[in-house]
PDB file of N, CA and C in Angstrom:
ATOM      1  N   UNK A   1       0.845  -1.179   0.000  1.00  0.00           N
ATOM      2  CA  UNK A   1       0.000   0.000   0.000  1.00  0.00           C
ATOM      3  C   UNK A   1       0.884   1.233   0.000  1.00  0.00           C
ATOM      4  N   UNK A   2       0.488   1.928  -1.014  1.00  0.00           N
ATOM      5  CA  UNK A   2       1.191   3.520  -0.847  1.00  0.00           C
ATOM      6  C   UNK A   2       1.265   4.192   0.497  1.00  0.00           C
ATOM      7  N   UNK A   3       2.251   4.442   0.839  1.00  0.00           N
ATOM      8  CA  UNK A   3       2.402   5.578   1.525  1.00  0.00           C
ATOM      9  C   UNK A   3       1.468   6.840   1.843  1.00  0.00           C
ATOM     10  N   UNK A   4       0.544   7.323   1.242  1.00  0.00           N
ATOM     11  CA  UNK A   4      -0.372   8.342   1.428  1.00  0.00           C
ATOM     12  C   UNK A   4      -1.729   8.049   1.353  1.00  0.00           C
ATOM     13  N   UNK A   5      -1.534   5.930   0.942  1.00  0.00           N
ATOM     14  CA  UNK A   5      -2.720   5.951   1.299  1.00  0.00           C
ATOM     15  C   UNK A   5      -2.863   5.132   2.527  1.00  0.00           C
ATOM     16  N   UNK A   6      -1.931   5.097   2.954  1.00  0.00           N
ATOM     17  CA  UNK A   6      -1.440   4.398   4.538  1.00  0.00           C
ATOM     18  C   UNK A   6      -2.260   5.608   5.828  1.00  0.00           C
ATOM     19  N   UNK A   7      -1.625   6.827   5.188  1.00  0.00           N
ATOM     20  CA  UNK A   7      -2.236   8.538   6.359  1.00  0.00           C
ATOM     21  C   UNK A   7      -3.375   8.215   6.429  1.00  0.00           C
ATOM     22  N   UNK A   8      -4.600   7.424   5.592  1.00  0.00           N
ATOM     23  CA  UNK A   8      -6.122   7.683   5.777  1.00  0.00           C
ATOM     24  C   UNK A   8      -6.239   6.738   6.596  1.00  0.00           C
ATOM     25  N   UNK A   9      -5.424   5.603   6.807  1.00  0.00           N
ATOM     26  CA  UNK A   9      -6.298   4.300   7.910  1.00  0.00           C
ATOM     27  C   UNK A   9      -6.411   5.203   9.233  1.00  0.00           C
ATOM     28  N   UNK A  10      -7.172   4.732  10.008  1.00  0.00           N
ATOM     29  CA  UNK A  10      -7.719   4.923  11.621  1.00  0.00           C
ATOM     30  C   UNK A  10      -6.402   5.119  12.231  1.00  0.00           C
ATOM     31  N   UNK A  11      -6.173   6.028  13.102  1.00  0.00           N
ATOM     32  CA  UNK A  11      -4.918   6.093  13.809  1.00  0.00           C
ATOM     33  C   UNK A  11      -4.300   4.694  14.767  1.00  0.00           C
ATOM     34  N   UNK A  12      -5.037   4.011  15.089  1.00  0.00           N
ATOM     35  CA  UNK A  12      -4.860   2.589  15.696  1.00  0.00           C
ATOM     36  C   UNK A  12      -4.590   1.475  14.538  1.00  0.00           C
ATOM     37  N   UNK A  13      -5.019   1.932  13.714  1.00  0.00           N
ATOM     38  CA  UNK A  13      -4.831   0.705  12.332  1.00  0.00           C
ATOM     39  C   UNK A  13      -2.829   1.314  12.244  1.00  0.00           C
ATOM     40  N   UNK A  14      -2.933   2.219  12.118  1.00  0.00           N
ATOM     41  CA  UNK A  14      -1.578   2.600  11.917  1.00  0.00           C
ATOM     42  C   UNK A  14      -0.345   2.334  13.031  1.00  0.00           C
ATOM     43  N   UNK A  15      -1.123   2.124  14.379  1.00  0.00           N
ATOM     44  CA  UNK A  15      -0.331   1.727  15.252  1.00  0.00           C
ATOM     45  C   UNK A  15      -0.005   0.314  15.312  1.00  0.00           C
ATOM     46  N   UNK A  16      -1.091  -0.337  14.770  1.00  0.00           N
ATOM     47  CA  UNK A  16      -0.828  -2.319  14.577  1.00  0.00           C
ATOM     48  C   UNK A  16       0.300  -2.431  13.495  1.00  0.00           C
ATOM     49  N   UNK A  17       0.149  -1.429  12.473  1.00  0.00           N
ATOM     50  CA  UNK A  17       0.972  -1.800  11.274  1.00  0.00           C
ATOM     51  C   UNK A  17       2.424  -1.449  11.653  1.00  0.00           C
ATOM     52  N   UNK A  18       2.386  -0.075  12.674  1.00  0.00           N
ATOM     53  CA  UNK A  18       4.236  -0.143  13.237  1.00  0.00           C
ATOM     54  C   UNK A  18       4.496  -1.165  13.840  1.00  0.00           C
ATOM     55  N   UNK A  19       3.643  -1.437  14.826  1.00  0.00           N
ATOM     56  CA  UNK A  19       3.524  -2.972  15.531  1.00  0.00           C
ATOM     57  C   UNK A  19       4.029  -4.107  14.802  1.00  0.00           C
ATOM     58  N   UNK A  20       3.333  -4.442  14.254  1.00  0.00           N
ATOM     59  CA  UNK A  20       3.640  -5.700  13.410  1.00  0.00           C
ATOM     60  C   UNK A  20       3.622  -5.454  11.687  1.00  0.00           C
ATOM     61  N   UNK A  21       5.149  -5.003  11.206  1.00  0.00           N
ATOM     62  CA  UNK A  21       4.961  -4.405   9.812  1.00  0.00           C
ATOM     63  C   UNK A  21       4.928  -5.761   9.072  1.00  0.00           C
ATOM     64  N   UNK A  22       5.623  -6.679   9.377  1.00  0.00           N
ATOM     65  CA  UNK A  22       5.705  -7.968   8.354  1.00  0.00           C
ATOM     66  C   UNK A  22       4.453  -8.701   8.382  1.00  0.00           C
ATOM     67  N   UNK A  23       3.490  -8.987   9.341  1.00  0.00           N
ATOM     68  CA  UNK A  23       1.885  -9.197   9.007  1.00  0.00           C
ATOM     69  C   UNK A  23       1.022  -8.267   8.300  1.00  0.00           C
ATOM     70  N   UNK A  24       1.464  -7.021   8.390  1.00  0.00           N
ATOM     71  CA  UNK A  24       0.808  -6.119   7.689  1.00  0.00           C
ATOM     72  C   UNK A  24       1.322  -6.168   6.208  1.00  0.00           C
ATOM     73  N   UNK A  25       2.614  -6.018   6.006  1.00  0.00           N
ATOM     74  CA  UNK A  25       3.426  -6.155   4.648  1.00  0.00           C
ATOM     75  C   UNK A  25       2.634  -7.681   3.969  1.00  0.00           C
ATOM     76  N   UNK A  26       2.448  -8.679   4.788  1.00  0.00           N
ATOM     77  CA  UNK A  26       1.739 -10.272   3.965  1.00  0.00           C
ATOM     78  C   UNK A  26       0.140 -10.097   3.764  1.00  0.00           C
ATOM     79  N   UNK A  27      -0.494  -8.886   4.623  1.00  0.00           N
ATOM     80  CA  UNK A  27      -2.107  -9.153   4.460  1.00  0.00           C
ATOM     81  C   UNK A  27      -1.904  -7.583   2.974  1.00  0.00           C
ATOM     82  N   UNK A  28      -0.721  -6.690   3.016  1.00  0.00           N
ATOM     83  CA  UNK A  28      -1.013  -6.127   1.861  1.00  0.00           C
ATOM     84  C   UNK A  28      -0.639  -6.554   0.607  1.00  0.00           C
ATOM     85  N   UNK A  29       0.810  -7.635   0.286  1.00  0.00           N
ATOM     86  CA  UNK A  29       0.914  -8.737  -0.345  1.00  0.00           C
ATOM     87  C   UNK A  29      -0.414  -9.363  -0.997  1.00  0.00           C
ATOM     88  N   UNK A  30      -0.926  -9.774   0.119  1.00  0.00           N
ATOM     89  CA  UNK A  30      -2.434 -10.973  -0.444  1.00  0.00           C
ATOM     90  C   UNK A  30      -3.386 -10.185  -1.155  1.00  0.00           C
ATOM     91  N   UNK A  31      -3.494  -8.983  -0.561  1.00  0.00           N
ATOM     92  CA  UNK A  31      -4.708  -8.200  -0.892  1.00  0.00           C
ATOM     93  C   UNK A  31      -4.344  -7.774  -2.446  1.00  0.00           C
ATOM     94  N   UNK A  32      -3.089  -7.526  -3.174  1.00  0.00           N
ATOM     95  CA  UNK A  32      -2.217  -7.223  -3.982  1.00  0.00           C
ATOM     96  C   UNK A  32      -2.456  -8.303  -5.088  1.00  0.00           C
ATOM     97  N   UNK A  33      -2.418  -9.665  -4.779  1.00  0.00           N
ATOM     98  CA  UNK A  33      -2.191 -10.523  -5.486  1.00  0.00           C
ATOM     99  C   UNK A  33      -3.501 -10.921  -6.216  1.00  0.00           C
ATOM    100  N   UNK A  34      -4.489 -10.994  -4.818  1.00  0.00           N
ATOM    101  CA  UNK A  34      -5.757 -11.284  -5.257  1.00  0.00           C
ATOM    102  C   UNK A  34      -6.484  -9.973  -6.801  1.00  0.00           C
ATOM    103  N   UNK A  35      -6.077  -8.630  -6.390  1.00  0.00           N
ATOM    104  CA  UNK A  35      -6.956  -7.572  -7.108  1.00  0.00           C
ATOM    105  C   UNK A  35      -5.981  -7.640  -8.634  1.00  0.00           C
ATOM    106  N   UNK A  36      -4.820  -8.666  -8.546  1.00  0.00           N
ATOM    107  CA  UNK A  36      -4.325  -8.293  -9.863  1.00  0.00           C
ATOM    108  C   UNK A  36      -4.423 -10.197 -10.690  1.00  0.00           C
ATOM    109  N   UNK A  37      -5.225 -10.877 -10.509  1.00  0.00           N
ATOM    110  CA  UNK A  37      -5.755 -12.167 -11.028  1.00  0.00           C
ATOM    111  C   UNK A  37      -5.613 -12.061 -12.471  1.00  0.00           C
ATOM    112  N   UNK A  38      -5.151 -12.648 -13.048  1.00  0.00           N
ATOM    113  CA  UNK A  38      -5.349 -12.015 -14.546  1.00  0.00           C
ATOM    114  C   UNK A  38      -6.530 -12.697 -15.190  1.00  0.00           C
ATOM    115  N   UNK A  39      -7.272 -12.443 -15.960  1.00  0.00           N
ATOM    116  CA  UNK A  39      -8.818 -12.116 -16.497  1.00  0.00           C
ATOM    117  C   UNK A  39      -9.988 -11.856 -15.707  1.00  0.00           C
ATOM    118  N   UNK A  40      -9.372 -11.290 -14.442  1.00  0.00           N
ATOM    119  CA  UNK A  40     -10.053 -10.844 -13.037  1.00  0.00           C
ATOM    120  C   UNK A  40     -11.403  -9.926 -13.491  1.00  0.00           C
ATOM    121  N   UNK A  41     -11.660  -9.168 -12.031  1.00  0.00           N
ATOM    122  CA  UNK A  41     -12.110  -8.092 -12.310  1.00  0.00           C
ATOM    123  C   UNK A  41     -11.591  -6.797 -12.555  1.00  0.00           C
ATOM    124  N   UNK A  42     -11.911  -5.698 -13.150  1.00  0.00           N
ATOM    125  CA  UNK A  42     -10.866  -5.062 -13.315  1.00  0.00           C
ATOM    126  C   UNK A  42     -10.923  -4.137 -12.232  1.00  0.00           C
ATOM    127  N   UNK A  43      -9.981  -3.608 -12.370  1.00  0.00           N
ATOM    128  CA  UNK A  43      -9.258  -2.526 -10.851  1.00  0.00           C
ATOM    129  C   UNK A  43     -10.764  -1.717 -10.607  1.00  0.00           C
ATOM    130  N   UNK A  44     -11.186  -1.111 -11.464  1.00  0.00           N
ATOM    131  CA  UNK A  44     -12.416  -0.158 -10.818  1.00  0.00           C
ATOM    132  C   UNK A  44     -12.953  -0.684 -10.459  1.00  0.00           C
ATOM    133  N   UNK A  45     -14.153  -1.512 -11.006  1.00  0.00           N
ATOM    134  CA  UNK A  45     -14.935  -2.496 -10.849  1.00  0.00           C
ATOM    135  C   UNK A  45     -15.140  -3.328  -9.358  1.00  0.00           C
ATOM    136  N   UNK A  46     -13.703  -3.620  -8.980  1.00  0.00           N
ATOM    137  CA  UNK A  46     -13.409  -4.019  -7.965  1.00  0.00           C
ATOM    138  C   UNK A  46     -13.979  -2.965  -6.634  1.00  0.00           C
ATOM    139  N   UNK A  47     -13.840  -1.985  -6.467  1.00  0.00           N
ATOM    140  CA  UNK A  47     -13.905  -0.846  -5.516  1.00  0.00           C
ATOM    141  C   UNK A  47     -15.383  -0.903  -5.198  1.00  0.00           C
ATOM    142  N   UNK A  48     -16.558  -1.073  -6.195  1.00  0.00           N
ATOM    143  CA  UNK A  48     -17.885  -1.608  -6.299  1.00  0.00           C
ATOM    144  C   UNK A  48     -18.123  -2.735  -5.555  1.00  0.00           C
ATOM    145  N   UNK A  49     -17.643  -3.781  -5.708  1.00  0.00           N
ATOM    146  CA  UNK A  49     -17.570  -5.036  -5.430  1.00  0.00           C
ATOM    147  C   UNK A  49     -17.433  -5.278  -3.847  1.00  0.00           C
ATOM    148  N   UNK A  50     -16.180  -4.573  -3.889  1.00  0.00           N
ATOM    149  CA  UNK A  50     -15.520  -5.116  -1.972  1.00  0.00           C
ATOM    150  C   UNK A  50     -16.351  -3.839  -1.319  1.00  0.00           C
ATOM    151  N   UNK A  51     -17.180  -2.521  -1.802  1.00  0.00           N
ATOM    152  CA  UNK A  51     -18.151  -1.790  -0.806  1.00  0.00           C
ATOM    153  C   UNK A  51     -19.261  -2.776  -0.921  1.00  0.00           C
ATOM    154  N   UNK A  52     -19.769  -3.193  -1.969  1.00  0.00           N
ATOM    155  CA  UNK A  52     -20.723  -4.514  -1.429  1.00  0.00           C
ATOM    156  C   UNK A  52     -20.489  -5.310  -0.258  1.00  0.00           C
ATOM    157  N   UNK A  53     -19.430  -6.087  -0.496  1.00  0.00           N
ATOM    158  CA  UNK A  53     -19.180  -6.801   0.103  1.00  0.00           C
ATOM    159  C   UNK A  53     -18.841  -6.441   2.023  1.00  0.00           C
ATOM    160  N   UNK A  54     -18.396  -5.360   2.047  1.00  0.00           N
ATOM    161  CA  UNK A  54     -18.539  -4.296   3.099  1.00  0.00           C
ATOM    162  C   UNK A  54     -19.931  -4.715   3.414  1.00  0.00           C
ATOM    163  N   UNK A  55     -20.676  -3.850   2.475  1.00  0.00           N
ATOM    164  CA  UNK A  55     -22.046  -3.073   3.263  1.00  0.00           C
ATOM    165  C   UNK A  55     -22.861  -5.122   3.626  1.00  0.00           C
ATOM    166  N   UNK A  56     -22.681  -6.249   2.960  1.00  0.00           N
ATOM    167  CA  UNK A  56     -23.131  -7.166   3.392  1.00  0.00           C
ATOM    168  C   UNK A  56     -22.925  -7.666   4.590  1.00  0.00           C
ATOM    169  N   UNK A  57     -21.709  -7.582   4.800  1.00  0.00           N
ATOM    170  CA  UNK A  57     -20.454  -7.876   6.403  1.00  0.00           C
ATOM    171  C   UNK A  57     -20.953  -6.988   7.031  1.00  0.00           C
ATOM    172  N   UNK A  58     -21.968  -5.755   7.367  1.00  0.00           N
ATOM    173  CA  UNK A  58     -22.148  -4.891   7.824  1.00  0.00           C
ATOM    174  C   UNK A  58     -21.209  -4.297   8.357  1.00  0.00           C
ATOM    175  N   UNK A  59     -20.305  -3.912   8.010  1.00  0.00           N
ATOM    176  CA  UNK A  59     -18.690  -3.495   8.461  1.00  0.00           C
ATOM    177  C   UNK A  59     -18.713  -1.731   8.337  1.00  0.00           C
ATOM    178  N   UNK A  60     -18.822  -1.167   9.444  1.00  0.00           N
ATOM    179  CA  UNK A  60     -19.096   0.307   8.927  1.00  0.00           C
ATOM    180  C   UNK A  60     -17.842   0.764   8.592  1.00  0.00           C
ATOM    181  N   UNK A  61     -17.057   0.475   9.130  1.00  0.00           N
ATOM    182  CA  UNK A  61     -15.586   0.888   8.867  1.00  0.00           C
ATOM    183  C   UNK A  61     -15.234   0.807   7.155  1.00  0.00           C
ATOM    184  N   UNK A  62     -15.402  -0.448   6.997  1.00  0.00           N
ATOM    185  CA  UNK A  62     -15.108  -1.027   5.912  1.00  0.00           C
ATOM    186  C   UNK A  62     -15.578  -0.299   4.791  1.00  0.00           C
ATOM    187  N   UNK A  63     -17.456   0.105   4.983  1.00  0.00           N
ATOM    188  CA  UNK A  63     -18.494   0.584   4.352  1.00  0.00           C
ATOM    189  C   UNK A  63     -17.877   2.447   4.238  1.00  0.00           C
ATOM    190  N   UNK A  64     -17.349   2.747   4.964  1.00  0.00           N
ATOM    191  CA  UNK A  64     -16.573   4.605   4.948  1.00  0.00           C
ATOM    192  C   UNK A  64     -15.383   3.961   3.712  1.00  0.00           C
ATOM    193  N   UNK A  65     -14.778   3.335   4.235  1.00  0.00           N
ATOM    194  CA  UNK A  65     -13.007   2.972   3.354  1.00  0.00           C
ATOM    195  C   UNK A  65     -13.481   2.711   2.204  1.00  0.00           C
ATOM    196  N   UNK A  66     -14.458   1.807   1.619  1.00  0.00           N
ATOM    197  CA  UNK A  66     -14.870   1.373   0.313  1.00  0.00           C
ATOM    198  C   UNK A  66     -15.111   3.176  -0.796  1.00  0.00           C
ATOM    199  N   UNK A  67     -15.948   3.911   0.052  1.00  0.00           N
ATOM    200  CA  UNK A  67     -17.141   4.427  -0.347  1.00  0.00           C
ATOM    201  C   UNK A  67     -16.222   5.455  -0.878  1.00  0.00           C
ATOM    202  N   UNK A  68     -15.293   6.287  -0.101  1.00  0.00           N
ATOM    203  CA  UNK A  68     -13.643   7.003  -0.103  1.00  0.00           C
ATOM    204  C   UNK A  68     -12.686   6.326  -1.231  1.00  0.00           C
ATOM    205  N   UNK A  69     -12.663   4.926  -1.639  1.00  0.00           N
ATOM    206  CA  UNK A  69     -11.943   4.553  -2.720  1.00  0.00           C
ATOM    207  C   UNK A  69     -12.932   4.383  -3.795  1.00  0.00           C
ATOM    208  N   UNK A  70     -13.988   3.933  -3.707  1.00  0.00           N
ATOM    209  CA  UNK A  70     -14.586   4.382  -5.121  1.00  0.00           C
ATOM    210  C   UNK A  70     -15.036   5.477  -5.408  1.00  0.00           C
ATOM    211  N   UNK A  71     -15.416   6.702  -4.549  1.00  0.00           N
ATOM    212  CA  UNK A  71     -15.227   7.439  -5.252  1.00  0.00           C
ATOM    213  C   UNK A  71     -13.868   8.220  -6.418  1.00  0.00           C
ATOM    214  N   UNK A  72     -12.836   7.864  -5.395  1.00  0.00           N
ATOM    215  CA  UNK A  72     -11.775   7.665  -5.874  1.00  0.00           C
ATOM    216  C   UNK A  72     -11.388   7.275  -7.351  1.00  0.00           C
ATOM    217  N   UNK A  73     -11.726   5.883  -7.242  1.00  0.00           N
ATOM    218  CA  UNK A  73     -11.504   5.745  -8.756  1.00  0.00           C
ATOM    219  C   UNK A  73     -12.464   6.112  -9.610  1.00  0.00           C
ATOM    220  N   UNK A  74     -13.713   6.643  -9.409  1.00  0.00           N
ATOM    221  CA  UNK A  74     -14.306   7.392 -10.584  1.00  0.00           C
ATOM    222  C   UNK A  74     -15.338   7.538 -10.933  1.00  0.00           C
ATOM    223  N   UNK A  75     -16.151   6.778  -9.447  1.00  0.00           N
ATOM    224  CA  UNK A  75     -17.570   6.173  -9.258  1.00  0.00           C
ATOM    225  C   UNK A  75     -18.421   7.558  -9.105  1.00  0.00           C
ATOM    226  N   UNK A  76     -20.030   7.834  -9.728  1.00  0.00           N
ATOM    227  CA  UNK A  76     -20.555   9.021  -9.033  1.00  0.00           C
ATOM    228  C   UNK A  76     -20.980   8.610  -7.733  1.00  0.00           C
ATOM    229  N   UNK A  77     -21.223   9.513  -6.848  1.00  0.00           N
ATOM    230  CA  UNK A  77     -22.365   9.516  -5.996  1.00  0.00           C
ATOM    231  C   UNK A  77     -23.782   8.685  -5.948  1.00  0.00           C
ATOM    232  N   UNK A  78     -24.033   8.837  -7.240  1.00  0.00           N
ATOM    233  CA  UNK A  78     -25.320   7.713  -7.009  1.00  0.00           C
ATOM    234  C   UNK A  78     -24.776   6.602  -7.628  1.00  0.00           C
ATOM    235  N   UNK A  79     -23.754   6.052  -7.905  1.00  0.00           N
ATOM    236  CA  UNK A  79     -23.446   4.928  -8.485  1.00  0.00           C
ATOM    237  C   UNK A  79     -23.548   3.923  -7.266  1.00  0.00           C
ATOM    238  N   UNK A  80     -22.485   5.181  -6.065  1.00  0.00           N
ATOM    239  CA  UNK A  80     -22.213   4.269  -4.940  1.00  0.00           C
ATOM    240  C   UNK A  80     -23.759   4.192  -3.892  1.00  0.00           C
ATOM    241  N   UNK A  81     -24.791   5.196  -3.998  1.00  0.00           N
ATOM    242  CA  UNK A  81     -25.506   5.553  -3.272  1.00  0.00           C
ATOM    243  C   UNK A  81     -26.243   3.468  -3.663  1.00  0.00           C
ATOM    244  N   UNK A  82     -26.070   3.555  -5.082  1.00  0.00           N
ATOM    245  CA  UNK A  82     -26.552   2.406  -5.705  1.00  0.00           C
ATOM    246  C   UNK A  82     -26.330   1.090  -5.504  1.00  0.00           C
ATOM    247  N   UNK A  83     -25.243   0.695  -4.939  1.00  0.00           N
ATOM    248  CA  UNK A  83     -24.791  -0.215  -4.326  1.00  0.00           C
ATOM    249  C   UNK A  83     -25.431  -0.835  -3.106  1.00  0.00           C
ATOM    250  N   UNK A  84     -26.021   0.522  -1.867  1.00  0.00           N
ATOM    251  CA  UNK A  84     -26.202   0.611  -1.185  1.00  0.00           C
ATOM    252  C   UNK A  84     -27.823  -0.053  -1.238  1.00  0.00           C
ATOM    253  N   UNK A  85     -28.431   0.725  -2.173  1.00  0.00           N
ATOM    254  CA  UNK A  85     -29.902   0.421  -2.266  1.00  0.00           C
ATOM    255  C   UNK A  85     -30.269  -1.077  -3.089  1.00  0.00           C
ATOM    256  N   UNK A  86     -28.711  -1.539  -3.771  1.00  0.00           N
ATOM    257  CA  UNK A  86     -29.311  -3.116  -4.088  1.00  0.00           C
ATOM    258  C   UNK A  86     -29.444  -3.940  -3.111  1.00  0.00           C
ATOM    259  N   UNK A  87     -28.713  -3.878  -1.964  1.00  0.00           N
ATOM    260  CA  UNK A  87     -28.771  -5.032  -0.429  1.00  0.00           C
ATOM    261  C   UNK A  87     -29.998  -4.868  -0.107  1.00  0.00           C
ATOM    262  N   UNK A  88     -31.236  -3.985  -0.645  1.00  0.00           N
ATOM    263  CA  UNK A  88     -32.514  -3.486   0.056  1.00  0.00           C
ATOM    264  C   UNK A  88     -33.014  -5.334   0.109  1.00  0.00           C
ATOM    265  N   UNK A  89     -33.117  -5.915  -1.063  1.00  0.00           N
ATOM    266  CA  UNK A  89     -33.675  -7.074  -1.139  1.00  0.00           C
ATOM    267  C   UNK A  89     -32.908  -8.219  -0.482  1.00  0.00           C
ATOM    268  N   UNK A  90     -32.119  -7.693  -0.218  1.00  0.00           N
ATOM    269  CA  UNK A  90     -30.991  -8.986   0.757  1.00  0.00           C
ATOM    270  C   UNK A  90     -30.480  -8.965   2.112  1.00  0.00           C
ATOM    271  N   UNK A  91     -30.915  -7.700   2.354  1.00  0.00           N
ATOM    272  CA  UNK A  91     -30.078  -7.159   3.669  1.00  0.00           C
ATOM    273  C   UNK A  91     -31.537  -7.009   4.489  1.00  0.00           C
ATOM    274  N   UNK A  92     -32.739  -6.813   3.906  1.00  0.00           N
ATOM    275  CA  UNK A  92     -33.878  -5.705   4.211  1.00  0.00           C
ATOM    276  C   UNK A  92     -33.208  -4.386   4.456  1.00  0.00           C
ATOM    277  N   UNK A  93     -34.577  -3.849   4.627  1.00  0.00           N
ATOM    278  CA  UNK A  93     -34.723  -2.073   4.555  1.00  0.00           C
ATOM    279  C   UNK A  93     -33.941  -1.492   5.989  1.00  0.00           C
ATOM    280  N   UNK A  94     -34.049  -1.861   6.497  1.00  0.00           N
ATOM    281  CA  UNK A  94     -32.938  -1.398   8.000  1.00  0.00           C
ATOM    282  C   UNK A  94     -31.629  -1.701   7.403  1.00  0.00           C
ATOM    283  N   UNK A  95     -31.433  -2.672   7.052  1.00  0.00           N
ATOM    284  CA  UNK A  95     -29.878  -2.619   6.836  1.00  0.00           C
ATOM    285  C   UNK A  95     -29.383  -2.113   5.533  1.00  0.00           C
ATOM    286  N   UNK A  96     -30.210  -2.048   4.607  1.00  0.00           N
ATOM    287  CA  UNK A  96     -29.919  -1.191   3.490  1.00  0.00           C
ATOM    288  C   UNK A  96     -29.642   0.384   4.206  1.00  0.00           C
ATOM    289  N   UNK A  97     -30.683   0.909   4.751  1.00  0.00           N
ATOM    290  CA  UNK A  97     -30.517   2.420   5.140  1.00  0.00           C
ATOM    291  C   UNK A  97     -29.147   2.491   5.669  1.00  0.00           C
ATOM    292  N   UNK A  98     -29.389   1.740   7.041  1.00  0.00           N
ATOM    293  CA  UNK A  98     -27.805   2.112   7.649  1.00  0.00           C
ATOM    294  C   UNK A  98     -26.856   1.689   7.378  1.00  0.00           C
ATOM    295  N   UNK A  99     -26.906   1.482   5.851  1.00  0.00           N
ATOM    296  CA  UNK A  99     -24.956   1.137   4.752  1.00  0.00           C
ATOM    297  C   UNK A  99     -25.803   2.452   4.595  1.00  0.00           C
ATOM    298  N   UNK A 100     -26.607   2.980   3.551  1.00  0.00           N
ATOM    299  CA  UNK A 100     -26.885   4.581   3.188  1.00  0.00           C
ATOM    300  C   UNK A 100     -26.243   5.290   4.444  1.00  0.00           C
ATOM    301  N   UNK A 101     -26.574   5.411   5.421  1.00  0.00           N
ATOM    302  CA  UNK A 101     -25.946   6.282   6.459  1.00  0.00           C
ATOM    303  C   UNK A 101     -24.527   5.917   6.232  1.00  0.00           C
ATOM    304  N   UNK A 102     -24.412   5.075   6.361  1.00  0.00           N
ATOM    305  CA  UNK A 102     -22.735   5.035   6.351  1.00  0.00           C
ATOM    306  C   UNK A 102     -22.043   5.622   5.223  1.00  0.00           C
ATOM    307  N   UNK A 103     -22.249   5.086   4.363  1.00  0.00           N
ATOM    308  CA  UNK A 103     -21.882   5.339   2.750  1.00  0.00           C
ATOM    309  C   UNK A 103     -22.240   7.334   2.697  1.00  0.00           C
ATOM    310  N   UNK A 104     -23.124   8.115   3.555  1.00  0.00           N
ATOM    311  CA  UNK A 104     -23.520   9.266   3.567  1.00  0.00           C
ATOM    312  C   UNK A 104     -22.203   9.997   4.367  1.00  0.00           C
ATOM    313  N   UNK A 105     -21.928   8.815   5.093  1.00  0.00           N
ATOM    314  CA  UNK A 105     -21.329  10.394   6.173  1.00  0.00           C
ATOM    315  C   UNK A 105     -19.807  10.597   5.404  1.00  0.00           C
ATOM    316  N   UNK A 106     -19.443   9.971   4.142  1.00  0.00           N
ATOM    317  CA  UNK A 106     -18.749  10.438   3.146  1.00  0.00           C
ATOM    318  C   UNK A 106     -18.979  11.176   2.638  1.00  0.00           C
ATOM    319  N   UNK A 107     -20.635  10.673   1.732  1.00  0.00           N
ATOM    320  CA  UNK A 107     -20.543  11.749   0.591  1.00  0.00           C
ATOM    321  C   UNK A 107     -21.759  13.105   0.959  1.00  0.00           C
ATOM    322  N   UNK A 108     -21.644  12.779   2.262  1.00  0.00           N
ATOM    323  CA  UNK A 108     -23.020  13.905   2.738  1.00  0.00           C
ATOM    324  C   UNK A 108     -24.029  14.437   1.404  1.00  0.00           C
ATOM    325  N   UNK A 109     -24.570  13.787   0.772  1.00  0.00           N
ATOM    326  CA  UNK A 109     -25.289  13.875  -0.141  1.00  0.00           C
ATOM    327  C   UNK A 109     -26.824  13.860  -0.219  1.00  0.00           C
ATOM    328  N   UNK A 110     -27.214  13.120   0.969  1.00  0.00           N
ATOM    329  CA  UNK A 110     -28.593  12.544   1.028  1.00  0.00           C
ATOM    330  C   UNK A 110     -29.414  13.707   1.988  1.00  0.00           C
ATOM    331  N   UNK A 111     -28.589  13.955   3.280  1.00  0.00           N
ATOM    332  CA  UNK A 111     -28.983  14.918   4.144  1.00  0.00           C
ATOM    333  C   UNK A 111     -28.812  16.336   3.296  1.00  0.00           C
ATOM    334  N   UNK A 112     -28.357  16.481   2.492  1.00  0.00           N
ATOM    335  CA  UNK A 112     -28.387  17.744   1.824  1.00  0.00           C
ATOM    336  C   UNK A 112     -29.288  17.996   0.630  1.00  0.00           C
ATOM    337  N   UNK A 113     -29.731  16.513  -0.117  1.00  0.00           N
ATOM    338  CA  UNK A 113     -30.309  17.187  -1.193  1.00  0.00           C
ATOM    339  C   UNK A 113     -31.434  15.835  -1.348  1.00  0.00           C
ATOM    340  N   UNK A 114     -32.431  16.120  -2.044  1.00  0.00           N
ATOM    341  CA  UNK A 114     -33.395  15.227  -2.136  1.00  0.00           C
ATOM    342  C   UNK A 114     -33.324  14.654  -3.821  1.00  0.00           C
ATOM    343  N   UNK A 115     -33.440  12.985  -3.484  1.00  0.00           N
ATOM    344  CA  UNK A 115     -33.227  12.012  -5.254  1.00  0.00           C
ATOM    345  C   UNK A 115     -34.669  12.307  -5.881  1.00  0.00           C
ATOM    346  N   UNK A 116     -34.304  12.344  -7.172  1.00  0.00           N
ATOM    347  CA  UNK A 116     -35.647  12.707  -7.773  1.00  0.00           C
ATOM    348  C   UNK A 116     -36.585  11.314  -8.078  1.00  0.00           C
TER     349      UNK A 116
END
């Protein structure tokens, strides 16, 4: 993992990784190996995928970090808002909303403006 994108983890995530750099260096290794599979998914695509996979794990942490890298690579706002509202049928409606809350307190989007 880059260097600057190391500054955004949780200040305690950053203290495990001085802690223990060579478990951290093998879980960023794996994570490395897996996103570059060749006839995989491709790199963007992916960023979609593992905030799913977040917002299913109900992982709020996870569900902020996803939401921050896809926008990143290039996703709109309602692409990701979209993600959020497909778990409606899998997650139900409580747990769909609160990935929306989560996935919001990124893109503060929802509390500010109303979907047509």
């Amino acid at each position: 993992m880059k260097e600057d994108m190391k500054k955004e983890l949780p200040g305690f995530l950053q203290d495990v990784i001085k802690k223990y750099p060579k478990i951290w260096d093998s879980f960023d290794a794996l994570g490395n190996s897996i996103s570059e599979l060749p006839g995989g998914i491709d790199k963007k695509s992916q960023h979609l995928v593992k905030l799913g996979i977040a917002i299913g794990a109900g992982r709020e942490g996870a569900v902020h970090s996803h939401t921050r890298r896809a926008k990143q690579a290039g996703f709109t706002n309602e692409q990701i808002y979209h993600t959020a509202l497909l778990a409606i049928t899998t997650l139900g409606w409580p747990g769909a909303v609160a990935t929306l809350s989560w996935i919001d307190d990124e893109l503060k989007e929802i509390k500010t403006k109303k979907a047509a």
